[in-house]
PDB file of N, CA and C in Angstrom:
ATOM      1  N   UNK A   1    -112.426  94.374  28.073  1.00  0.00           N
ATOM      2  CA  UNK A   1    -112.308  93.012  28.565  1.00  0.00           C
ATOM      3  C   UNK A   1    -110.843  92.750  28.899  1.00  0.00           C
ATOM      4  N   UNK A   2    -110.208  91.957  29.926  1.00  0.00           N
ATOM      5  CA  UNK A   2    -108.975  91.598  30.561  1.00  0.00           C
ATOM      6  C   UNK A   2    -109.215  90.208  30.161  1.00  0.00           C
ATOM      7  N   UNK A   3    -107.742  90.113  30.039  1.00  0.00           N
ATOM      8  CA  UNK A   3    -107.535  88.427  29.469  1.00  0.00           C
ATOM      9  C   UNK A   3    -106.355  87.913  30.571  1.00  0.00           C
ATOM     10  N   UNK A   4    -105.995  86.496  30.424  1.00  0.00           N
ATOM     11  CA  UNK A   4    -104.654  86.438  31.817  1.00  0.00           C
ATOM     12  C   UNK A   4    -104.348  85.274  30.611  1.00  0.00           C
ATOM     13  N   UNK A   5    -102.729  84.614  31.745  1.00  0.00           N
ATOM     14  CA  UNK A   5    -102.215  83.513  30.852  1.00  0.00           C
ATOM     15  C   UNK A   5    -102.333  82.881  32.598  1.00  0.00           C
ATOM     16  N   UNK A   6    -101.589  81.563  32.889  1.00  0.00           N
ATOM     17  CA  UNK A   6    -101.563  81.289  33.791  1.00  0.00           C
ATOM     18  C   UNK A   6    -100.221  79.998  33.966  1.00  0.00           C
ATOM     19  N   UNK A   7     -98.708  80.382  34.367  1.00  0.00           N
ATOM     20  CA  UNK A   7     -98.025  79.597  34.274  1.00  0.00           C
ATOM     21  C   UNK A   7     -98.114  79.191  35.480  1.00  0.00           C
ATOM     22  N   UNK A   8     -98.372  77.080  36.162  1.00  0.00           N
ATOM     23  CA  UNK A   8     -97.971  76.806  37.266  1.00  0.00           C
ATOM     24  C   UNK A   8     -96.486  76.790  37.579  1.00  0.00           C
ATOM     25  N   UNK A   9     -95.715  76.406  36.264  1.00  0.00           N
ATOM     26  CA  UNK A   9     -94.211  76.734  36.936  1.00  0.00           C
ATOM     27  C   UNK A   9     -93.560  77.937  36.702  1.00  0.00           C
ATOM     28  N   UNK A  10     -93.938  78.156  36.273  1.00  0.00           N
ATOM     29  CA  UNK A  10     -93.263  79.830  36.188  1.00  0.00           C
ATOM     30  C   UNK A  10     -93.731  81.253  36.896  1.00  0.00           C
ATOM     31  N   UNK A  11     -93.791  82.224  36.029  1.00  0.00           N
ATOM     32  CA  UNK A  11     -94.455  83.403  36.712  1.00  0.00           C
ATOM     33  C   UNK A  11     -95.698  83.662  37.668  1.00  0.00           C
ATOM     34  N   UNK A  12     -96.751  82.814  37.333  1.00  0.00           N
ATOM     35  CA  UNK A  12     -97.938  82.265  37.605  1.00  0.00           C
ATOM     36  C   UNK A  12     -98.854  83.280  37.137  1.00  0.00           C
ATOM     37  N   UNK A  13     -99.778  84.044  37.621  1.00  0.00           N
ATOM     38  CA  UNK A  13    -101.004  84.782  36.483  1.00  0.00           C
ATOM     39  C   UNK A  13    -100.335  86.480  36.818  1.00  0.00           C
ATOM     40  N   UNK A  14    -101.260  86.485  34.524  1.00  0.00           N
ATOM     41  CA  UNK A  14    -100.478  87.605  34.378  1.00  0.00           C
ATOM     42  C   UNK A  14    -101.585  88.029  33.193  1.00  0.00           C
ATOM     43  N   UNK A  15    -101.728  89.494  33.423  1.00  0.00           N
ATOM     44  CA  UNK A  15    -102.785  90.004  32.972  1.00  0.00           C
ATOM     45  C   UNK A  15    -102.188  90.276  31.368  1.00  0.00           C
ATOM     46  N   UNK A  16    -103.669  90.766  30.342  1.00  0.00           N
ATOM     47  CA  UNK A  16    -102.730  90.882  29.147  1.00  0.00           C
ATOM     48  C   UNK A  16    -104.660  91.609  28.888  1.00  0.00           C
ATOM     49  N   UNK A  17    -104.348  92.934  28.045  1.00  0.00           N
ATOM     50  CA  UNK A  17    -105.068  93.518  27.206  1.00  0.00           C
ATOM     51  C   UNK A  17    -106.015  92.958  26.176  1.00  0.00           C
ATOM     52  N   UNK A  18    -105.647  91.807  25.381  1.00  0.00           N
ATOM     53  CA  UNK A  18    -105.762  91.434  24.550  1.00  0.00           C
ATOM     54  C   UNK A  18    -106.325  89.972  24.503  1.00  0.00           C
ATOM     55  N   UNK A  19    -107.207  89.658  23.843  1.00  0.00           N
ATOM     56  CA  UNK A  19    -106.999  87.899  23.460  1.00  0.00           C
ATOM     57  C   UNK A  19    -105.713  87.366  22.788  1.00  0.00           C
ATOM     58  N   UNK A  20    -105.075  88.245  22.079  1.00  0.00           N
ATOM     59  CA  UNK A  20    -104.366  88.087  21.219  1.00  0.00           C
ATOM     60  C   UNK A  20    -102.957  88.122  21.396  1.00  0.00           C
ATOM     61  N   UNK A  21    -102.772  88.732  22.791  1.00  0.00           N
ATOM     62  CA  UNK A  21    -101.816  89.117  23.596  1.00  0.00           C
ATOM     63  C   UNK A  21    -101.798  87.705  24.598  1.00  0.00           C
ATOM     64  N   UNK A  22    -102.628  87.394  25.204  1.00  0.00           N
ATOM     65  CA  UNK A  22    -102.590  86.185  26.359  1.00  0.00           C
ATOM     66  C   UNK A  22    -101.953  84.913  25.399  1.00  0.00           C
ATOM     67  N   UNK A  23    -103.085  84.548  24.226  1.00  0.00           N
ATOM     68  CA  UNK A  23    -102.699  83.645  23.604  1.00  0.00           C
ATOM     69  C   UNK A  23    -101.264  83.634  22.893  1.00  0.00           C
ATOM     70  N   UNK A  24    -100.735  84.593  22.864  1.00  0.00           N
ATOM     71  CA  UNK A  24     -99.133  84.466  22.168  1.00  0.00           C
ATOM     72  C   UNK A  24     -98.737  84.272  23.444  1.00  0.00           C
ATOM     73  N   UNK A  25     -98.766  84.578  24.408  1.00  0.00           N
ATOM     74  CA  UNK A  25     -97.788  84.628  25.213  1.00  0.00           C
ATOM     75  C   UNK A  25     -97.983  82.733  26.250  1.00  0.00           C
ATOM     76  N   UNK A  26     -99.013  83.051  26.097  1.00  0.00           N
ATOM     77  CA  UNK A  26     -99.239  81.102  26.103  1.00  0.00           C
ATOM     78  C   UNK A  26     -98.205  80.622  25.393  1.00  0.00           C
ATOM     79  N   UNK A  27     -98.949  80.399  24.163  1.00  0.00           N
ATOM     80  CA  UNK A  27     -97.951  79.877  23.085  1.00  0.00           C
ATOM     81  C   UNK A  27     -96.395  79.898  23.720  1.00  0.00           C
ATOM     82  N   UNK A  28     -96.000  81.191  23.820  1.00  0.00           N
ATOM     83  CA  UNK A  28     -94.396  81.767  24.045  1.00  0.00           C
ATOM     84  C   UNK A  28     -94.058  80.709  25.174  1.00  0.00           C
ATOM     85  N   UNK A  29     -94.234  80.656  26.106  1.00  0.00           N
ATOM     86  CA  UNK A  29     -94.849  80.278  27.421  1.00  0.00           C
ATOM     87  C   UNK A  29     -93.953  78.081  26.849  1.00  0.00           C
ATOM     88  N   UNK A  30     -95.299  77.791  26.447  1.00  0.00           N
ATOM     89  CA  UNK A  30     -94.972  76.702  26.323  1.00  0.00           C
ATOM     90  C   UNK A  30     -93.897  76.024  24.866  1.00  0.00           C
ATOM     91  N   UNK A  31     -93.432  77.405  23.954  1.00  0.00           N
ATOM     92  CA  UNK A  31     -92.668  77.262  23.105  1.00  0.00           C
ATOM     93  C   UNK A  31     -90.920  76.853  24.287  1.00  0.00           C
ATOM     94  N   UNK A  32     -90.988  77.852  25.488  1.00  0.00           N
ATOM     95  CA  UNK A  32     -90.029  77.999  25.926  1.00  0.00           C
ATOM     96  C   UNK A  32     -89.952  76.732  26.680  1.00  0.00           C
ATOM     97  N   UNK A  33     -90.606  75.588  27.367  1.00  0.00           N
ATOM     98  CA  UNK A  33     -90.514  74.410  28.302  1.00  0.00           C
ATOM     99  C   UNK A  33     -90.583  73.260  26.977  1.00  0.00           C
ATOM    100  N   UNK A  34     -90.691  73.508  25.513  1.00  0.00           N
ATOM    101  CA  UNK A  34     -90.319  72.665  24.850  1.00  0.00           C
ATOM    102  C   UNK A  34     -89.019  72.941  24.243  1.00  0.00           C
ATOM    103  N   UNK A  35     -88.423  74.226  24.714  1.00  0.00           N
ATOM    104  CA  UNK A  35     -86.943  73.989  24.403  1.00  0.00           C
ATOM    105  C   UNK A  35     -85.910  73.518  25.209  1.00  0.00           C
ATOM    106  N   UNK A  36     -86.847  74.106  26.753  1.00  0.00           N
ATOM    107  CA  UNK A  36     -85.759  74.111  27.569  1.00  0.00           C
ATOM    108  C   UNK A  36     -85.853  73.453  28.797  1.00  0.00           C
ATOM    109  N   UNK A  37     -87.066  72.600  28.575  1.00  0.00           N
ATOM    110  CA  UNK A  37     -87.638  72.226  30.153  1.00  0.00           C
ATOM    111  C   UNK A  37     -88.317  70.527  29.741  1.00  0.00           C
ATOM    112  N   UNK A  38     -89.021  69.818  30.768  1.00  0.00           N
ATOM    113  CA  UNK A  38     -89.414  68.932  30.290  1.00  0.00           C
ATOM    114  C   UNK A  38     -91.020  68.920  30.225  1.00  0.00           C
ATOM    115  N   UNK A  39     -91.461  68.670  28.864  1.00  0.00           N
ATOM    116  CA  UNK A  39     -93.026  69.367  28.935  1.00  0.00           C
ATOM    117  C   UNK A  39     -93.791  68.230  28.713  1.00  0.00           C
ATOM    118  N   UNK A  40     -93.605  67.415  29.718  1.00  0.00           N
ATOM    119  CA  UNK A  40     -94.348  66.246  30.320  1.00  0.00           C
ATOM    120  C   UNK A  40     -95.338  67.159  31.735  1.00  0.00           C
ATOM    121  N   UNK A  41     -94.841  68.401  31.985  1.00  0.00           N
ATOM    122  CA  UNK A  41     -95.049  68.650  33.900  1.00  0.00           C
ATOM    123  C   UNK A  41     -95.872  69.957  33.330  1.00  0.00           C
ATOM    124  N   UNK A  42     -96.300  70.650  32.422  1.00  0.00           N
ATOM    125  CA  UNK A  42     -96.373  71.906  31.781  1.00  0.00           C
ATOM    126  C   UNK A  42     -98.141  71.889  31.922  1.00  0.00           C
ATOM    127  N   UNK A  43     -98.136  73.481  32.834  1.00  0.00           N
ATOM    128  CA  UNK A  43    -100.222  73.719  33.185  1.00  0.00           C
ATOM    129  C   UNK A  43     -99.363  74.732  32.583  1.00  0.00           C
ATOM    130  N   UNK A  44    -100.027  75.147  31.777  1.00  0.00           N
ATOM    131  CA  UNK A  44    -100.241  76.785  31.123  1.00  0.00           C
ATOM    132  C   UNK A  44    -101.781  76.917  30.301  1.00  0.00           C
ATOM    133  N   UNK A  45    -102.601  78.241  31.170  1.00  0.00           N
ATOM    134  CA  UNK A  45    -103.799  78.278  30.392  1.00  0.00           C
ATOM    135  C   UNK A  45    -103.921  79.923  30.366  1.00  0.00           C
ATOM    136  N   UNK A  46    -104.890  79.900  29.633  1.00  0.00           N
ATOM    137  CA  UNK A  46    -105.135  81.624  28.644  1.00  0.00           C
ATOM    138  C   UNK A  46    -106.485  81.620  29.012  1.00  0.00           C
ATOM    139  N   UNK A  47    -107.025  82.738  29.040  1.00  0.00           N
ATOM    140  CA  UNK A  47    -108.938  82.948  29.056  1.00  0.00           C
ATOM    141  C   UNK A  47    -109.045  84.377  29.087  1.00  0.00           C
ATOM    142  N   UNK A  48    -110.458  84.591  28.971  1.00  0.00           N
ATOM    143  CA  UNK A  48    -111.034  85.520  29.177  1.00  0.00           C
ATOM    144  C   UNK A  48    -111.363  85.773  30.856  1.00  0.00           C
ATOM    145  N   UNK A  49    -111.235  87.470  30.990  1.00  0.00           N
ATOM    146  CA  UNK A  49    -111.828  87.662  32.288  1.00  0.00           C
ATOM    147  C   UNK A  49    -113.196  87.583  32.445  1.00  0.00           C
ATOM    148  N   UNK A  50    -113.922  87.056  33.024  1.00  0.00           N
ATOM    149  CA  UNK A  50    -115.350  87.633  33.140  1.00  0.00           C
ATOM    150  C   UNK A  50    -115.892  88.562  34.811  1.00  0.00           C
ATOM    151  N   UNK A  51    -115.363  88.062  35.553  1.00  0.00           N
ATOM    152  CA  UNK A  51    -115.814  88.649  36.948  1.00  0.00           C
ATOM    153  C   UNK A  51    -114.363  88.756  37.285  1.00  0.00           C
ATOM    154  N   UNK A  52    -114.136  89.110  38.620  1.00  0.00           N
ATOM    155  CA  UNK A  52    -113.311  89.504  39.665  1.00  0.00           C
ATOM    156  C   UNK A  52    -113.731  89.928  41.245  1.00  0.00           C
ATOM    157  N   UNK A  53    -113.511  89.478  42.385  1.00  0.00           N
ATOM    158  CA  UNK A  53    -113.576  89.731  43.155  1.00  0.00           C
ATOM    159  C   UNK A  53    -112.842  90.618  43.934  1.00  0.00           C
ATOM    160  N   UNK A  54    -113.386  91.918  45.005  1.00  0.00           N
ATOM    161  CA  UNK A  54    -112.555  93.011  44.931  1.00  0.00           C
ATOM    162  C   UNK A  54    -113.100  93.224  46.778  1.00  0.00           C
ATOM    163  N   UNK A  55    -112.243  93.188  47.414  1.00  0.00           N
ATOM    164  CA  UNK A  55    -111.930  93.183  48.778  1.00  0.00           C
ATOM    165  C   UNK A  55    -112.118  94.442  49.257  1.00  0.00           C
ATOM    166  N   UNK A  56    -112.922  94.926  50.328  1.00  0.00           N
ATOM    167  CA  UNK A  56    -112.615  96.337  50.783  1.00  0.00           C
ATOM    168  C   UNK A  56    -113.012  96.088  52.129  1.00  0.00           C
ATOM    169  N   UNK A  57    -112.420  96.431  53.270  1.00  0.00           N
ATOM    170  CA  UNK A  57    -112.476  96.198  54.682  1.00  0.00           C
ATOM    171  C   UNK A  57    -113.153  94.855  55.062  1.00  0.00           C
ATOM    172  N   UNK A  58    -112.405  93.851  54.497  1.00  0.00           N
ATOM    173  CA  UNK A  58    -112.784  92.137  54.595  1.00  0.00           C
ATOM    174  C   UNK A  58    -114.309  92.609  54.041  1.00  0.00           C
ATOM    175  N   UNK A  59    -115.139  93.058  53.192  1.00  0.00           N
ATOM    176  CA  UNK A  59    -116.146  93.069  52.805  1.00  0.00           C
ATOM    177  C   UNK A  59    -116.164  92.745  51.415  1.00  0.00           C
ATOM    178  N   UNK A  60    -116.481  91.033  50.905  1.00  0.00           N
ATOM    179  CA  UNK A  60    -116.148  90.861  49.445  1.00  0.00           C
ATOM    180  C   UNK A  60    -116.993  91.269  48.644  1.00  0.00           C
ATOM    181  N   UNK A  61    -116.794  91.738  47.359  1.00  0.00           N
ATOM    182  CA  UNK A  61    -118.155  92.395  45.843  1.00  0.00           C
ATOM    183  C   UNK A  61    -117.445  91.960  44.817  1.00  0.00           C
ATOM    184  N   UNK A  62    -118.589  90.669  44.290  1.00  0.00           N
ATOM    185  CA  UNK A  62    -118.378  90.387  42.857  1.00  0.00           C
ATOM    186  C   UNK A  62    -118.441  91.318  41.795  1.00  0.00           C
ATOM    187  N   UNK A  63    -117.399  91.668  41.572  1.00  0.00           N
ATOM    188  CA  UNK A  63    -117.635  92.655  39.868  1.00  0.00           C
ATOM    189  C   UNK A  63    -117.577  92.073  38.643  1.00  0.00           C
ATOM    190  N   UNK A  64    -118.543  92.459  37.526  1.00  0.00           N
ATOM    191  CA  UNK A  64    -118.426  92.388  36.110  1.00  0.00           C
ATOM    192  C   UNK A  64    -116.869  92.953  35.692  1.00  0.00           C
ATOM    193  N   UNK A  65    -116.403  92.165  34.772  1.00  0.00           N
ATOM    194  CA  UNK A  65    -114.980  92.694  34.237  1.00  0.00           C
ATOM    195  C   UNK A  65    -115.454  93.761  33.655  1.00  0.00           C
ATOM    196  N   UNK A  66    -115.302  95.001  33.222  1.00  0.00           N
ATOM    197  CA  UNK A  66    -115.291  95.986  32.610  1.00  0.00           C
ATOM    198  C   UNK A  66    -114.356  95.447  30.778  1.00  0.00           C
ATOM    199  N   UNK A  67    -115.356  96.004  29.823  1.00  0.00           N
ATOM    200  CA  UNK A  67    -114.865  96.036  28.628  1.00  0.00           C
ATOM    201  C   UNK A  67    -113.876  97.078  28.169  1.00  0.00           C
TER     202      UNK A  67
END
């Protein structure tokens, strides 16, 4: 299973191995715009992958995330 975090002001989406891995780095994420930023403006979200869409000669195929 693939997990992501998702910063709108920052990096923006970013894959992570782990549940455990996305969610710290969330955390990290919004530890850092309450030190250093104003976190009135702050989208940061974590999840699970479940599907993905995968492009091959403009021909789109929904895939199952792989575990």
């Amino acid at each position: 299973m693939k997990y992501f975090t998702y910063d709108h002001n920052g990096d923006g989406f970013e894959y992570h191995n782990t549940e455990e891995e996305a969610k710290s780095h969330a955390e990290q994420l919004l530890d850092y715009y309450i030190q250093n930023g104003d976190p009135d403006f702050v989208d940061i979200c974590w999840g699970e992958i479940k599907e993905s869409v995968h492009s091959n000669d403009a021909v789109l195929e929904l895939k199952a995330s792989k575990e």
